[in-house]
Protein backbone atom coordinates (compact mmCIF):
# COMPACT_ATOMS: atom_id res chain seq x y z
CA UNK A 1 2.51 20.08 4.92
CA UNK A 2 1.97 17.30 2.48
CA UNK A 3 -0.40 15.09 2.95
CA UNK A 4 -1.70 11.39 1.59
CA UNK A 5 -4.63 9.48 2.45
CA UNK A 6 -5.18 5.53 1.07
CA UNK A 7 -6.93 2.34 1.17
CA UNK A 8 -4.51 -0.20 3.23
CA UNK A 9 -3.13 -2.99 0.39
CA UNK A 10 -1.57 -6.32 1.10
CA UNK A 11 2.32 -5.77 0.33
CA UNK A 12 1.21 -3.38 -2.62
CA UNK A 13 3.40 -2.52 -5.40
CA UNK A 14 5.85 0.18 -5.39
CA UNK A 15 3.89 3.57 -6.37
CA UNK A 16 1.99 2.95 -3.21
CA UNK A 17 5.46 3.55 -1.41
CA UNK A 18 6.08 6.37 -3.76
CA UNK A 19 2.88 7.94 -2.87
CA UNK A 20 3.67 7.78 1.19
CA UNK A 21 7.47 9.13 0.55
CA UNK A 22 6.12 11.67 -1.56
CA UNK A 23 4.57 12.97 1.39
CA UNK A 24 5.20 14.15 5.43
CA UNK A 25 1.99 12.36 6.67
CA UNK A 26 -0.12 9.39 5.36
CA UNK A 27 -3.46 8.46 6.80
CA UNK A 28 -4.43 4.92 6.32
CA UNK A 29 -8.25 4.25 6.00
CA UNK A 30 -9.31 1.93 8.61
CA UNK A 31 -13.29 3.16 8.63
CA UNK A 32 -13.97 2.24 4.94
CA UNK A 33 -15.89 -0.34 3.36
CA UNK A 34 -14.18 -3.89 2.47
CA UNK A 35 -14.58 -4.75 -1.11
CA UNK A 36 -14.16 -8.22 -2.36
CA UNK A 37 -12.42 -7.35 -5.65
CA UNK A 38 -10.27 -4.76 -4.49
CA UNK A 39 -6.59 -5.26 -3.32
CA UNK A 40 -7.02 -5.26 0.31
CA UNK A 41 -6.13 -9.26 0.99
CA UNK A 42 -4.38 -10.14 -2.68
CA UNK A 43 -1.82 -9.34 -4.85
CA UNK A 44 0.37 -10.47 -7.32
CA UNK A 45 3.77 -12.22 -7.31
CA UNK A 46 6.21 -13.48 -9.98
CA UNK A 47 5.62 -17.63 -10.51
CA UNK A 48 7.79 -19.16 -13.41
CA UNK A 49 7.63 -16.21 -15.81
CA UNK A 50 3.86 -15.09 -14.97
CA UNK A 51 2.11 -13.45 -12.65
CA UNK A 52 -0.03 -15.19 -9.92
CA UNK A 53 -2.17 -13.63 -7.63
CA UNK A 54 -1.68 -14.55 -3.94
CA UNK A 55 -4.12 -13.68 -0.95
CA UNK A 56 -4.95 -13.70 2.79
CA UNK A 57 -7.67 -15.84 3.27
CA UNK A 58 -10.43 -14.14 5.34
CA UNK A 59 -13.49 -15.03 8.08
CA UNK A 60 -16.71 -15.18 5.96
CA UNK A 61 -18.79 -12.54 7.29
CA UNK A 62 -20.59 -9.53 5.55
CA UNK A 63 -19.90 -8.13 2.92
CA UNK A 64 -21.29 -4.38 4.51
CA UNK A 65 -18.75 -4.45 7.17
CA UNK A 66 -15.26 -2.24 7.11
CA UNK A 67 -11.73 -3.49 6.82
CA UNK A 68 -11.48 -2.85 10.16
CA UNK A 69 -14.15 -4.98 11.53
CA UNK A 70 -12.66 -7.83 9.18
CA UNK A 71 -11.04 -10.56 10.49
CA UNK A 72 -8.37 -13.24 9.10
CA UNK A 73 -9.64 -16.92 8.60
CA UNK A 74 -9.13 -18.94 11.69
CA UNK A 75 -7.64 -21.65 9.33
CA UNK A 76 -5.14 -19.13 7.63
CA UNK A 77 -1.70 -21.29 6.67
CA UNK A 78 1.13 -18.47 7.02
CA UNK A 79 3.59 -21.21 6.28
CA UNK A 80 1.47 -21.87 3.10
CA UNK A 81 1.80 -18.78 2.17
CA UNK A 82 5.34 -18.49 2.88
CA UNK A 83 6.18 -21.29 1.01
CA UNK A 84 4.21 -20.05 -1.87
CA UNK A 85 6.63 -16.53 -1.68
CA UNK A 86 9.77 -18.92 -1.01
CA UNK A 87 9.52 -21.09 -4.04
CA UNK A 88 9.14 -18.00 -6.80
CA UNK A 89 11.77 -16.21 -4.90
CA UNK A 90 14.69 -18.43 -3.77
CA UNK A 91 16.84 -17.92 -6.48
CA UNK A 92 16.17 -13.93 -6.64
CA UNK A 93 19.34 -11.89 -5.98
CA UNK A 94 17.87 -10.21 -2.62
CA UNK A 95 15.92 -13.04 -1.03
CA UNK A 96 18.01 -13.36 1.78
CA UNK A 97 17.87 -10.11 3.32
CA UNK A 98 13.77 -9.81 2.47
CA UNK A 99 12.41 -13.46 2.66
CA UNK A 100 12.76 -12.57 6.85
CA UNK A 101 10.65 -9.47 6.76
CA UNK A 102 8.22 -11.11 4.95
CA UNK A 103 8.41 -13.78 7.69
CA UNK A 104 8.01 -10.78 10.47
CA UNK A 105 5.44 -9.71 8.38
CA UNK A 106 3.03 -12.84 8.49
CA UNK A 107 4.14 -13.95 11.73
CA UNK A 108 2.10 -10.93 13.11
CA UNK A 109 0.04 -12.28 15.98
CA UNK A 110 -3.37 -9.78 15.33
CA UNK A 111 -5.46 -11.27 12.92
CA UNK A 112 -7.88 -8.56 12.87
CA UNK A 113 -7.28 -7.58 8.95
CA UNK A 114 -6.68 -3.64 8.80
CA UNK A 115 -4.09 -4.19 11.66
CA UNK A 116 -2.46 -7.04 9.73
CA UNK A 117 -2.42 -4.69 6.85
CA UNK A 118 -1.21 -1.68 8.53
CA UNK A 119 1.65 -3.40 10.23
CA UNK A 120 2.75 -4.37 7.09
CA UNK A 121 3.27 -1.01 5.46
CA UNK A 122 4.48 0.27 8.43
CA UNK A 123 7.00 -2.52 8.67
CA UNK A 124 7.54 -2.69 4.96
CA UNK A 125 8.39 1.18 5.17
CA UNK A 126 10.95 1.07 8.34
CA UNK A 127 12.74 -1.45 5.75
CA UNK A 128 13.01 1.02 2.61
CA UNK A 129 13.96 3.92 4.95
CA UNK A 130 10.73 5.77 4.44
CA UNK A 131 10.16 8.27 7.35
CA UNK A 132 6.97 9.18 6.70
CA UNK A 133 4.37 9.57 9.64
CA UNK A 134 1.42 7.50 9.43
CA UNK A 135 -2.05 7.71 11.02
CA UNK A 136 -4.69 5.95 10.83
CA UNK A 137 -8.46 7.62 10.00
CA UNK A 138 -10.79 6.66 12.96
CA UNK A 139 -7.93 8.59 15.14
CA UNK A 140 -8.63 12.40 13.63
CA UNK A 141 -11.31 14.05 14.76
CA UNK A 142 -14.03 14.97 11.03
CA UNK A 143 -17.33 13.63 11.16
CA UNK A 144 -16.65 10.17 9.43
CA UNK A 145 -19.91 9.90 7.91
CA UNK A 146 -18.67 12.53 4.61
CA UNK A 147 -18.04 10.58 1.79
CA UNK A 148 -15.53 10.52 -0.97
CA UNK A 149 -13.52 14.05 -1.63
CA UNK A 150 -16.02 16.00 1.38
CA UNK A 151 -14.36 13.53 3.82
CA UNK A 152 -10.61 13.79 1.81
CA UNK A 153 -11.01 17.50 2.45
CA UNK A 154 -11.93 16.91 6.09
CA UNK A 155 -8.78 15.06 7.20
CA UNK A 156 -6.58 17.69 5.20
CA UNK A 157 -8.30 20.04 7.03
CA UNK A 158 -8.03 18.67 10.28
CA UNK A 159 -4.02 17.38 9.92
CA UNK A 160 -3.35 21.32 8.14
CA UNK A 161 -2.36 19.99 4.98
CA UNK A 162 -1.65 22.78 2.39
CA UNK A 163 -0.78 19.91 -0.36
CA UNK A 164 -2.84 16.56 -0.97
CA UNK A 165 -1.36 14.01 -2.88
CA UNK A 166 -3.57 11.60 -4.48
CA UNK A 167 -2.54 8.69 -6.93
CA UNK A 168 -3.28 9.15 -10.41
CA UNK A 169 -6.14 6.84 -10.24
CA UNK A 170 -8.48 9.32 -8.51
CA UNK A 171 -7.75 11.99 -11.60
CA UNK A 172 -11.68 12.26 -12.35
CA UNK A 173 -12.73 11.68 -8.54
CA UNK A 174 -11.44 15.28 -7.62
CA UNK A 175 -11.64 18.90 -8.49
CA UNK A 176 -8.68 20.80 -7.89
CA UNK A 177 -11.45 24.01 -7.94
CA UNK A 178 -12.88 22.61 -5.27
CA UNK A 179 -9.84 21.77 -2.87
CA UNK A 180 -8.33 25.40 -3.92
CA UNK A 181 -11.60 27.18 -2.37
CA UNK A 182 -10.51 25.01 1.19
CA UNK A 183 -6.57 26.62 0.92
CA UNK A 184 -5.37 22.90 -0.38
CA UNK A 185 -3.24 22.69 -3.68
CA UNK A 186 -4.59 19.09 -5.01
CA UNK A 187 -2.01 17.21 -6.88
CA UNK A 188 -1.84 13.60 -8.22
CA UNK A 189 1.62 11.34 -8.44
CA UNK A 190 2.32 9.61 -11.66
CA UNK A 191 4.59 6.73 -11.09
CA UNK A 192 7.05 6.75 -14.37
CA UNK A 193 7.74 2.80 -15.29
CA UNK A 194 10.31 0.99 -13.28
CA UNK A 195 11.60 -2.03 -15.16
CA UNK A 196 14.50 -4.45 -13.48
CA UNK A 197 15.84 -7.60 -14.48
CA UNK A 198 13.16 -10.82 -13.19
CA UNK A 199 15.80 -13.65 -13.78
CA UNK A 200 15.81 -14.40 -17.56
CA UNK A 201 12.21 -13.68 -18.52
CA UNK A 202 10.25 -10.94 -19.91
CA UNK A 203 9.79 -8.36 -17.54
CA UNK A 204 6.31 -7.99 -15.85
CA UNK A 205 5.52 -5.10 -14.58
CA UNK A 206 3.63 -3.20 -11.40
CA UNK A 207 3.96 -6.45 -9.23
CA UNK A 208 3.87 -6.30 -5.62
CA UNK A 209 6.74 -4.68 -3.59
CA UNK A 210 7.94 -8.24 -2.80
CA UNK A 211 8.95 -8.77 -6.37
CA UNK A 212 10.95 -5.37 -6.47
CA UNK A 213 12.26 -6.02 -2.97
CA UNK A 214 13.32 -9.91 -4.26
CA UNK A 215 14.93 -8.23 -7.53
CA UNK A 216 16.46 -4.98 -6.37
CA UNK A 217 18.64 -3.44 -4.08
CA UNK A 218 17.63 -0.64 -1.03
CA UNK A 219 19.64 2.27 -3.08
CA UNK A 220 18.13 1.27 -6.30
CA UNK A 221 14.56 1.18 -4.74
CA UNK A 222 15.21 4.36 -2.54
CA UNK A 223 15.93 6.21 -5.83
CA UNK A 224 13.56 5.55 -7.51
CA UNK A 225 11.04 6.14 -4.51
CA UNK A 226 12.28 9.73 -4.51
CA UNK A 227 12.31 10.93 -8.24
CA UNK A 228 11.06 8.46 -10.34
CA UNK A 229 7.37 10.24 -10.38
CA UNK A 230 5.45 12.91 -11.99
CA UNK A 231 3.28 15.20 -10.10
CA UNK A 232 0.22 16.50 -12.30
């Protein structure tokens, strides 16, 4: 069994999809520690030839607490938002089939952040046909308190995972030595470039999966979702 484990993003760009198709299960993180310069609220959209970066404003609280116990500002304009998505996308080929799951998508009625977040990958997956299973951490039974690859190990331990999958970005975080003496085979997905046509400017790349939604077709996406990667 294949397995993936990652951070929850806000509508993150497409090798995070490519990491949970590359795999039969994918455990979301729910017990780890909210960073403010991370991608858990923000990410980046296509505005007038650049990219801006576009967010979900949160609850000021502290800054030791997980993404879990995170909460959504009281004050948070969805239709701001919205409008924000709207206006860099109306003219995009696709934006009438995705504009309304990005409207399902903020429209969510929990405001508690990792369960905004985790409704939208799981909602964002349903639409590219990704089958995947996905859990969430605090549900499987390892002693959360390991840190970094101990606790990685744990959860493929626990969910019998004979292959981990990590993105390419963790490279110097883990030893393949070290998941080989616990029966795992670590690999690490490589996500080869995916360039598509952004109206008439130059392209910019690894934007958030609304911008490849807005710009591409399901059976262009889905291919490229299924081969366009490199495991290491």
């Amino acid at each position: 069994m294949k397995l993936a484990i990652m951070q929850p993003y806000f509508f993150p760009y497409i090798g995070y999809f490519q990491l949970i198709a590359a795999v039969d299960r994918f455990i979301v993180y729910d017990n780890i520690k909210y960073t403010k310069k991370g991608w858990f609220n923000r990410n980046r959209i296509l505005k007038n030839g650049r990219d801006i970066l576009f967010s979900l404003p949160l609850k000021s609280d502290s800054d030791f607490l997980d993404v879990r116990d995170r909460e959504l500002a009281a004050d948070f304009k969805m239709n701001k938002l919205l409008n924000q998505i709207k206006g860099s996308y109306q003219l995009a080929p696709y934006f009438k089939q995705v504009f309304p799951l990005v409207e399902h998508i903020m429209q969510y009625g929990n405001f508690n952040l990792f369960r905004f977040l985790h409704n939208s990958i799981v909602k964002t997956c349903e639409y590219l046909r990704i089958d995947t299973e996905i859990e969430i951490s605090s549900d499987i039974q390892i002693a959360h308190t390991l840190k970094n690859q101990d606790k990685v190990i744990a959860l493929c331990k626990k969910s019998g995972a004979s292959i981990y999958i990590n993105a390419i970005g963790g490279l110097d975080l883990y030893s393949k030595k070290d998941f080989h003496a616990k029966g795992i085979e670590l690999k690490f997905i490589k996500p080869m470039p995916f360039e598509y046509k952004q109206f008439d400017n130059e392209f910019v790349p690894w934007l958030s999966i609304i911008d490849v939604l807005m710009f591409n077709s399901i059976d262009a996406i889905g291919a490229y979702l299924y081969s366009n990667y490199e495991l290491i």
